[in-house]
N, C-alpha and C. Protein backbone atom coordinates (compact mmCIF):
# COMPACT_ATOMS: atom_id res chain seq x y z
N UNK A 1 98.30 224.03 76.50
CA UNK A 1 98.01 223.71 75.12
C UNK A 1 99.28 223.14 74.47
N UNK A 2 99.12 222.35 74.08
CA UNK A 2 100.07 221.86 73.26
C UNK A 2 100.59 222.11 71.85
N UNK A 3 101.67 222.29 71.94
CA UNK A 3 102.91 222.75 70.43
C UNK A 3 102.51 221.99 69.41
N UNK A 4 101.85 222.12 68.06
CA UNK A 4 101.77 221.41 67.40
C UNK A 4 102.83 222.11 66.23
N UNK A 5 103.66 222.57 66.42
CA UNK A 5 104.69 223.17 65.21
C UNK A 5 105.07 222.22 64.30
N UNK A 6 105.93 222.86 63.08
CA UNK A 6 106.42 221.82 62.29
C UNK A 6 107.68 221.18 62.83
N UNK A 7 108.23 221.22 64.07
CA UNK A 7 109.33 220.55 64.74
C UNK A 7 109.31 219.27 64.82
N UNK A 8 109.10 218.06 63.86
CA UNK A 8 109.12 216.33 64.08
C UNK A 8 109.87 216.01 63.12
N UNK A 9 110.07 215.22 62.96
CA UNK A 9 110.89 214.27 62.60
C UNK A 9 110.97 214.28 60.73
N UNK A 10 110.19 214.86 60.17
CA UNK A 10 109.91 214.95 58.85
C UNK A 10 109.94 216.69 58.54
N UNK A 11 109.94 217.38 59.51
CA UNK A 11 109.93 218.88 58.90
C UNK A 11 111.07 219.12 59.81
N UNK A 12 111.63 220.96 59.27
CA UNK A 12 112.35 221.41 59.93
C UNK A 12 111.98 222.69 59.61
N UNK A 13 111.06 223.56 60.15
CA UNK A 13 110.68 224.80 60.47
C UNK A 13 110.19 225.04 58.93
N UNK A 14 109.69 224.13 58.56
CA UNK A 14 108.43 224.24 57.37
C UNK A 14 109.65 223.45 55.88
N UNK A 15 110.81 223.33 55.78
CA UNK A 15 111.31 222.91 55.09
C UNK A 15 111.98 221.24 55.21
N UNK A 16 111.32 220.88 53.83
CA UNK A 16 111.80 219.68 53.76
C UNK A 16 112.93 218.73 53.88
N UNK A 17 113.43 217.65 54.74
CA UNK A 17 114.72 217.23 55.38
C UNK A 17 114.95 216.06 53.98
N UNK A 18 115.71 216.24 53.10
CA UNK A 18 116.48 215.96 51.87
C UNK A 18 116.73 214.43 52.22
N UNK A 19 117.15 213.79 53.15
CA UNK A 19 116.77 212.39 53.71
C UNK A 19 116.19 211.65 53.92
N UNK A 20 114.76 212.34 53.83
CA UNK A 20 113.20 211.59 53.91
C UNK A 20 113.06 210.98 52.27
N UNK A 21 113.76 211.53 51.71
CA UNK A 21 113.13 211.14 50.08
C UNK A 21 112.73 209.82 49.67
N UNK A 22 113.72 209.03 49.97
CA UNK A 22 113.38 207.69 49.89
C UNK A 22 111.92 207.29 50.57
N UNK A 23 112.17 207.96 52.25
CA UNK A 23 110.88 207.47 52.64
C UNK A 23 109.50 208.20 52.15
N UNK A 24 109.78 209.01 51.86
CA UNK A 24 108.41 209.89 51.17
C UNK A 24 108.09 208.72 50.24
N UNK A 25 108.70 208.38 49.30
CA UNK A 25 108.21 207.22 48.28
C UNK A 25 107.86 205.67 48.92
N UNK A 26 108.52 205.40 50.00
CA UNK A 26 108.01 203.90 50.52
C UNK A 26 106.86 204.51 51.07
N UNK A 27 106.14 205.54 51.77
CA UNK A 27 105.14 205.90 52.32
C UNK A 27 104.16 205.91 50.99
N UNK A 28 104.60 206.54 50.00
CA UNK A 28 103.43 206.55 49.15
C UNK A 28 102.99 205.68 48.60
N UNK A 29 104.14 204.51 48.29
CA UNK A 29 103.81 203.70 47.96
C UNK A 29 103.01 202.69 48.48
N UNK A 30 103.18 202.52 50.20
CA UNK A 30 102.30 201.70 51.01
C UNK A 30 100.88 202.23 50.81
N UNK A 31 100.43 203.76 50.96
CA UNK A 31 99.14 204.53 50.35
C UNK A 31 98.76 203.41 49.29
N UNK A 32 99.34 203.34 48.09
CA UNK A 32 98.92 202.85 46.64
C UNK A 32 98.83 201.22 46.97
N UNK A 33 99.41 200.38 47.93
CA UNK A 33 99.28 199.33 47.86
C UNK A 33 98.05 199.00 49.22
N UNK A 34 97.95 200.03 49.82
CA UNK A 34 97.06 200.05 50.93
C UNK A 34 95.45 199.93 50.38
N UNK A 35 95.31 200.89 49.72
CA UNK A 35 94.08 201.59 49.45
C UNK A 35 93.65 200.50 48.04
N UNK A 36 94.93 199.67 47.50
CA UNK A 36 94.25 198.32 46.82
C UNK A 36 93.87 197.57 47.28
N UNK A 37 94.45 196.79 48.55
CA UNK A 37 94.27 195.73 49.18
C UNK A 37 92.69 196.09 50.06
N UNK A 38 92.12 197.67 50.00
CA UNK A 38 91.00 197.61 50.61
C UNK A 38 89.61 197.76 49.27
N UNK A 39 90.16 197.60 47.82
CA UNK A 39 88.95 197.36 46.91
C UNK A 39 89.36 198.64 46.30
N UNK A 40 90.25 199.80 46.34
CA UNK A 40 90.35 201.01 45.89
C UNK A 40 91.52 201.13 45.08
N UNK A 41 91.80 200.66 43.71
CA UNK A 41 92.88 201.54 43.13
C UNK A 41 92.86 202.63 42.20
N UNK A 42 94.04 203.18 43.36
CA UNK A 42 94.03 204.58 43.05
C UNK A 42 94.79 204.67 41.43
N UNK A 43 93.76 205.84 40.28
CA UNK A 43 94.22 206.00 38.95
C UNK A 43 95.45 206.83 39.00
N UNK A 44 95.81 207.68 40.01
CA UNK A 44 97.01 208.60 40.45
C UNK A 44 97.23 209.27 41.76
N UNK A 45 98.36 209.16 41.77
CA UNK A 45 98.81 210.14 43.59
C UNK A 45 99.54 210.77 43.25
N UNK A 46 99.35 212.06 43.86
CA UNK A 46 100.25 213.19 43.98
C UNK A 46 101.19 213.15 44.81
N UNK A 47 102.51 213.08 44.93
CA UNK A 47 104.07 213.50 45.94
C UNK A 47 103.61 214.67 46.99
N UNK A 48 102.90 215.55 46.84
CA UNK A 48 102.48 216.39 48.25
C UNK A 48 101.76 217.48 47.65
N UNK A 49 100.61 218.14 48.56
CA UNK A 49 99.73 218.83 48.28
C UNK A 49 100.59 220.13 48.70
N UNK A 50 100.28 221.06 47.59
CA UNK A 50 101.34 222.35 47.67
C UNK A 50 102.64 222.41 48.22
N UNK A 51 103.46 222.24 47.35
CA UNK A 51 104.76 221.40 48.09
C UNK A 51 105.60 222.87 47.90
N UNK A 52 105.11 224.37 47.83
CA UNK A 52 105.69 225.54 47.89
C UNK A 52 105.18 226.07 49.35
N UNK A 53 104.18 225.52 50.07
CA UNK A 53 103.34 226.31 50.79
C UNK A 53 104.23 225.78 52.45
N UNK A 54 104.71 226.70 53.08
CA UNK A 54 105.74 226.73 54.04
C UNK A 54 104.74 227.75 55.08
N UNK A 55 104.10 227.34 55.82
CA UNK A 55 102.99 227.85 56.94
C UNK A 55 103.23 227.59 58.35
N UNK A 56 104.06 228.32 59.02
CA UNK A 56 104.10 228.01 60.59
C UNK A 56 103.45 227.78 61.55
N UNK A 57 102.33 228.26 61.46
CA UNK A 57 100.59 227.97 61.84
C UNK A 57 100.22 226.69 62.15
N UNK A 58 100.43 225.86 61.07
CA UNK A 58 100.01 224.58 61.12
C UNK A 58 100.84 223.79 59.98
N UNK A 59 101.32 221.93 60.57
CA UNK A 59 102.22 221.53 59.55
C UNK A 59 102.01 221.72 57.83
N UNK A 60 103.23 221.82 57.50
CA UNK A 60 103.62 221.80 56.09
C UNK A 60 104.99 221.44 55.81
N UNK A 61 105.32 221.14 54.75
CA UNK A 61 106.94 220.86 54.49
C UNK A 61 107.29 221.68 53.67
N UNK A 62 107.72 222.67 53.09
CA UNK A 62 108.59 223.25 51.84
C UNK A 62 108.84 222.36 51.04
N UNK A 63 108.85 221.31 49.47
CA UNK A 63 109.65 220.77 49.20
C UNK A 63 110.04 221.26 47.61
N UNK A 64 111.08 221.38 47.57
CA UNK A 64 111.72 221.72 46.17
C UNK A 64 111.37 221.17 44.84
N UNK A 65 111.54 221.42 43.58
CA UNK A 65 111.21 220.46 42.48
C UNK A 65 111.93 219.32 42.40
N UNK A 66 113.07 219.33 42.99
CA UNK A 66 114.21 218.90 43.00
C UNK A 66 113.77 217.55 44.03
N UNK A 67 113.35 217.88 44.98
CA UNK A 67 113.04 216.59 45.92
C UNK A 67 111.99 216.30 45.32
N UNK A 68 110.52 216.85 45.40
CA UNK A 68 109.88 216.18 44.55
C UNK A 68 110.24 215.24 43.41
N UNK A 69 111.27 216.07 42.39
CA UNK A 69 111.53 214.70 41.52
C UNK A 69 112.37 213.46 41.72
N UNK A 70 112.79 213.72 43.17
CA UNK A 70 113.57 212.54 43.59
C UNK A 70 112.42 211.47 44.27
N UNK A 71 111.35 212.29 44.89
CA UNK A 71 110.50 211.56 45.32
C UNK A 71 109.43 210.44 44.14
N UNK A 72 109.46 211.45 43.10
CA UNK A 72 108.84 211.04 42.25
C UNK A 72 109.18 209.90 41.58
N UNK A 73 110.97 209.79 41.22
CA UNK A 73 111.48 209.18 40.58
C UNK A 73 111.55 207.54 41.52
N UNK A 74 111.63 207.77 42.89
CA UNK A 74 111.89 206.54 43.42
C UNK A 74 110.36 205.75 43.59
N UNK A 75 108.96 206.78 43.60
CA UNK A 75 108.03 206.30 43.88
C UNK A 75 107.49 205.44 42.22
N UNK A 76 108.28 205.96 41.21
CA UNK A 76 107.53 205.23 40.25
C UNK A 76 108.50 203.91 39.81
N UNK A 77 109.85 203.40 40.43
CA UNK A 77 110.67 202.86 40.63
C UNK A 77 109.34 201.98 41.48
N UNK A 78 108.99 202.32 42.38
CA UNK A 78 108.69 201.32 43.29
C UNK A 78 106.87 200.42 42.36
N UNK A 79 106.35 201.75 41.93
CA UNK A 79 105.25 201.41 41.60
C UNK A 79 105.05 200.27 40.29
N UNK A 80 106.23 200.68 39.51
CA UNK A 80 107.28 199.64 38.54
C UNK A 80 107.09 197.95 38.45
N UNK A 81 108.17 198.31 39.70
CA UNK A 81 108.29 196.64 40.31
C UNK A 81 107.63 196.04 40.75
N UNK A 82 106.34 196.54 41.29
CA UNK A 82 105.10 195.78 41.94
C UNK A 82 104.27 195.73 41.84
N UNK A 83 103.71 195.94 40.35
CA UNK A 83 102.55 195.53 39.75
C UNK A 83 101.70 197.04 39.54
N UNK A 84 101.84 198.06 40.01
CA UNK A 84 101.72 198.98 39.80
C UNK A 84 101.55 200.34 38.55
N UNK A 85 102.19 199.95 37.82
CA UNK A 85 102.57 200.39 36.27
C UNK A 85 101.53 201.32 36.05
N UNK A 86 100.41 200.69 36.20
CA UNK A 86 99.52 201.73 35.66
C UNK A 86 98.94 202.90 37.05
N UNK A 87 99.35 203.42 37.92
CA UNK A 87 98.86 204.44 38.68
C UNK A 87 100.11 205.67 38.30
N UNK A 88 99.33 206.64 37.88
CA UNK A 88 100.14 208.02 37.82
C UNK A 88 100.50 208.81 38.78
N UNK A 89 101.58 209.05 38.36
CA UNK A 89 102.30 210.29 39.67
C UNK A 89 101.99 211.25 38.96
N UNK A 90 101.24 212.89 39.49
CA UNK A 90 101.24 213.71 39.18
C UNK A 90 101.91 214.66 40.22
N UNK A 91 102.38 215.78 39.56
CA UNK A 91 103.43 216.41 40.60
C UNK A 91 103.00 217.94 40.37
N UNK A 92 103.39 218.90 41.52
CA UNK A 92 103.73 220.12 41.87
C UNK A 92 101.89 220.17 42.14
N UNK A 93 100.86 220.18 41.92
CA UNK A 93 99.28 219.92 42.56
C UNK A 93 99.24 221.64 43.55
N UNK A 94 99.71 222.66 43.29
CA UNK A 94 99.40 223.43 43.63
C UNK A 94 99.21 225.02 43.00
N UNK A 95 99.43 225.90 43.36
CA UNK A 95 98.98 227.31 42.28
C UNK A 95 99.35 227.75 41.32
N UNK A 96 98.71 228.16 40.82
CA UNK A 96 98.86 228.90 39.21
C UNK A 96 100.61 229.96 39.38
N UNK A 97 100.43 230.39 40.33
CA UNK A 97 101.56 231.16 40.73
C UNK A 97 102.84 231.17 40.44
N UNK A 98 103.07 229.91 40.60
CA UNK A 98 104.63 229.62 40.22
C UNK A 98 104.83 228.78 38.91
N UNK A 99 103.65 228.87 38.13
CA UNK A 99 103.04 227.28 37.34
C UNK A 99 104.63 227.88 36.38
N UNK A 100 104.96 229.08 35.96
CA UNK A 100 106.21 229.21 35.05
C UNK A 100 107.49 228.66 35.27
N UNK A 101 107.72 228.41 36.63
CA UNK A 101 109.16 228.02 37.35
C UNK A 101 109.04 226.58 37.75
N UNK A 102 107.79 226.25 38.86
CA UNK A 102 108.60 224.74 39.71
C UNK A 102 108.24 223.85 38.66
N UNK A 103 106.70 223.91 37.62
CA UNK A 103 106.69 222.49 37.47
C UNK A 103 107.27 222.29 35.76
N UNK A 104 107.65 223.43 35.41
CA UNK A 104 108.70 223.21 34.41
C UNK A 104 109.51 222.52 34.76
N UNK A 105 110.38 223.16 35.65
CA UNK A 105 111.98 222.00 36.69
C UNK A 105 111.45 220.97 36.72
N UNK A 106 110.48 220.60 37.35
CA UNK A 106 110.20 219.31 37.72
C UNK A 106 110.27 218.09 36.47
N UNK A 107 109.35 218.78 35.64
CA UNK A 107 109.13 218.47 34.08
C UNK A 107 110.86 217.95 33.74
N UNK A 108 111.76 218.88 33.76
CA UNK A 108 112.65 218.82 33.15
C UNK A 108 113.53 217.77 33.85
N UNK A 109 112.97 217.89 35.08
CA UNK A 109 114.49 216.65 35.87
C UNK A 109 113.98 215.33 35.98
N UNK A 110 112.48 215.10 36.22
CA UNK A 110 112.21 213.93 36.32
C UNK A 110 111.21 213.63 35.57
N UNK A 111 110.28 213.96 34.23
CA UNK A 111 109.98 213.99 33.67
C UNK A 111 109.32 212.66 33.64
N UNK A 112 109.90 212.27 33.21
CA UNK A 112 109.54 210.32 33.10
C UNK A 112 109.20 209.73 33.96
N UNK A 113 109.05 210.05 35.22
CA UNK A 113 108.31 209.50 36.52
C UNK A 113 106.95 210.51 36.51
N UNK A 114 106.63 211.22 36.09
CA UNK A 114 105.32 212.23 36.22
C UNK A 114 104.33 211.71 34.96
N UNK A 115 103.29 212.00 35.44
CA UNK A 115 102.57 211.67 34.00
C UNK A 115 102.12 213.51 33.46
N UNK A 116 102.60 214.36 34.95
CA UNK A 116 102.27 215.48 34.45
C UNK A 116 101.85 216.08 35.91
N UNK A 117 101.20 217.33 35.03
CA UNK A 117 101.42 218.43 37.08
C UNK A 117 99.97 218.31 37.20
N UNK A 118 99.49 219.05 38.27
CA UNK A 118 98.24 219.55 38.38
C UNK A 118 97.97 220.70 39.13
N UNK A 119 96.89 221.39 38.97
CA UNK A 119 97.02 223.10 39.80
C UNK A 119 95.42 223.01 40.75
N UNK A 120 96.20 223.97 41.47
CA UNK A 120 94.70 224.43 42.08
C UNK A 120 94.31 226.14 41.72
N UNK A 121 93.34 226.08 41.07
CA UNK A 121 93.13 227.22 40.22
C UNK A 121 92.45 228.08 41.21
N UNK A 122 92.62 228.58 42.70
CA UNK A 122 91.87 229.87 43.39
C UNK A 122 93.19 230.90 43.71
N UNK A 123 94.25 230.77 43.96
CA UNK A 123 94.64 231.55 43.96
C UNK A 123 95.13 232.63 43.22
N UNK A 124 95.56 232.38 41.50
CA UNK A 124 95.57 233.71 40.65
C UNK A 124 95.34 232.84 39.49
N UNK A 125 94.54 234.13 38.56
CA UNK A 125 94.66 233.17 37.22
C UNK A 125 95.28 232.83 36.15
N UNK A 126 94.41 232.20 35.00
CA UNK A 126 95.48 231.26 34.86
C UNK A 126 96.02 232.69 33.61
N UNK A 127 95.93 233.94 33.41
CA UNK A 127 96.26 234.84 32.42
C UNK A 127 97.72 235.23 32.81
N UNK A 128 98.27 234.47 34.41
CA UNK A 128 99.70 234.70 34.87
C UNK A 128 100.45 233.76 34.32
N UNK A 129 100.34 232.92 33.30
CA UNK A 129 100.78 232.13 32.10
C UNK A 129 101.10 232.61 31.03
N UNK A 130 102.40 232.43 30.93
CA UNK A 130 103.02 233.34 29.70
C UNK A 130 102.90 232.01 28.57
N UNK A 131 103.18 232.57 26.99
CA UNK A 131 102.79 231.51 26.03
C UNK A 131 103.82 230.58 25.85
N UNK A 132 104.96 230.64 26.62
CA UNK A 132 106.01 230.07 26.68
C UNK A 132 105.97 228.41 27.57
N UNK A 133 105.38 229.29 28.59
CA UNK A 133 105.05 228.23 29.75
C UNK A 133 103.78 227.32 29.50
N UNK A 134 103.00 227.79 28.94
CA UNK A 134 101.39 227.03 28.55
C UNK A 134 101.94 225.82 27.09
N UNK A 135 102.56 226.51 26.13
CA UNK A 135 103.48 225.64 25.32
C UNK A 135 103.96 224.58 25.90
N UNK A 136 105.46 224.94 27.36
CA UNK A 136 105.76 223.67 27.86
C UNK A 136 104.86 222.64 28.83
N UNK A 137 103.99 223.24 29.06
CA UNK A 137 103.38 222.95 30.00
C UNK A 137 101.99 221.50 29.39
N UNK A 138 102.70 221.15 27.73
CA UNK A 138 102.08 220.17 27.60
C UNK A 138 102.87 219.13 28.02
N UNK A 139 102.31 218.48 28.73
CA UNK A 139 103.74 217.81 29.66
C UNK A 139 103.09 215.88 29.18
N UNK A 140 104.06 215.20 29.04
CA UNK A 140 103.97 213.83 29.33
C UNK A 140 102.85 213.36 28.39
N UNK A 141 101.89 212.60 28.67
CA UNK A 141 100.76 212.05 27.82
C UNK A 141 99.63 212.90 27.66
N UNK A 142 99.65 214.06 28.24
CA UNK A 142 98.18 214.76 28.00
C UNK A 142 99.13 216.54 28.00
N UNK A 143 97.90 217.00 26.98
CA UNK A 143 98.07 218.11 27.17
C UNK A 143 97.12 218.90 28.62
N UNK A 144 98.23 220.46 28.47
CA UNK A 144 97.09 220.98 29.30
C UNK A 144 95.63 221.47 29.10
N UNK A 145 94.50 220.94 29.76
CA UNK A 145 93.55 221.90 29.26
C UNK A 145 92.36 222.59 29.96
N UNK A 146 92.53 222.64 31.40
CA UNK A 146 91.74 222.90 32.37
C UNK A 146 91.66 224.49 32.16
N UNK A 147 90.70 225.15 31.93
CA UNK A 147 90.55 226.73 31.43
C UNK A 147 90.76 226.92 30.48
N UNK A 148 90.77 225.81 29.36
CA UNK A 148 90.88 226.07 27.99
C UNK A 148 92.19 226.68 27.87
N UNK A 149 93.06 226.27 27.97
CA UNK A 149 94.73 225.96 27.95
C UNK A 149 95.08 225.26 26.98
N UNK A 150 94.15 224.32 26.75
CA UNK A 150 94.74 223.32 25.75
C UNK A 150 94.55 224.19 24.42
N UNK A 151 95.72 223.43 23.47
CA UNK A 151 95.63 223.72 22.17
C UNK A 151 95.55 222.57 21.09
């Protein structure tokens, strides 16, 4: 049977290699110019689906807010210059869990490349939102309001 671990060229034992960043964004960006050239443009892409979720089982990357917003920042750089302007980056796209910590950071460092976060609401709810965080958490052009969040 064959090793399918996170050992290639883009992971390193579930954590993200700080050198890919650039290419994380030319990859996404080929996605966004791909999926036009076949009749499909995309209204937004997300930088990576649960980018906290580090699973040895099967691939994943770890990636920080920090790379994310580097990823973010170069992918809307790219989306910029090439006619692109209007497709949104939404960032951190995973649980309620950490919603107080990563996508604040994220918010805060790259801000201007995000149009804003998004969650996946099964793992806890959303009452693990303090009024602090639901406040910042009106992020960019829209508020939050998925569970009646919004105010």
């Amino acid at each position: 049977m064959e090793d399918h671990s996170c050992h290639n060229t883009l992971m390193h034992y579930g954590l993200h290699k700080l050198r890919n960043v650039t290419q994380d964004a030319n990859y996404l960006f080929k996605c966004v110019q791909g999926w036009t050239s076949q009749g499909f443009r995309p209204h937004a892409i997300s930088a990576q689906n649960e980018p906290l979720n580090s699973n040895p089982t099967y691939p994943t990357s770890k990636l920080t807010a920090s790379q994310e917003g580097q990823i973010g920042t170069r992918l809307r750089s790219l989306l910029n210059s090439n006619g692109f302007s209007d497709v949104e980056i939404v960032g951190y796209d995973h649980n309620w869990s950490a919603a107080s910590s990563y996508p604040i950071q994220l918010m805060q460092d790259a801000g201007d490349a995000f149009y804003g976060v998004s969650f996946h609401c099964y793992a806890v709810s959303t009452e693990s939102l303090d009024s602090k965080s639901i406040d910042f958490l009106v992020l960019g052009k829209r508020r939050l309001t998925k569970f009646g969040l919004g105010r």
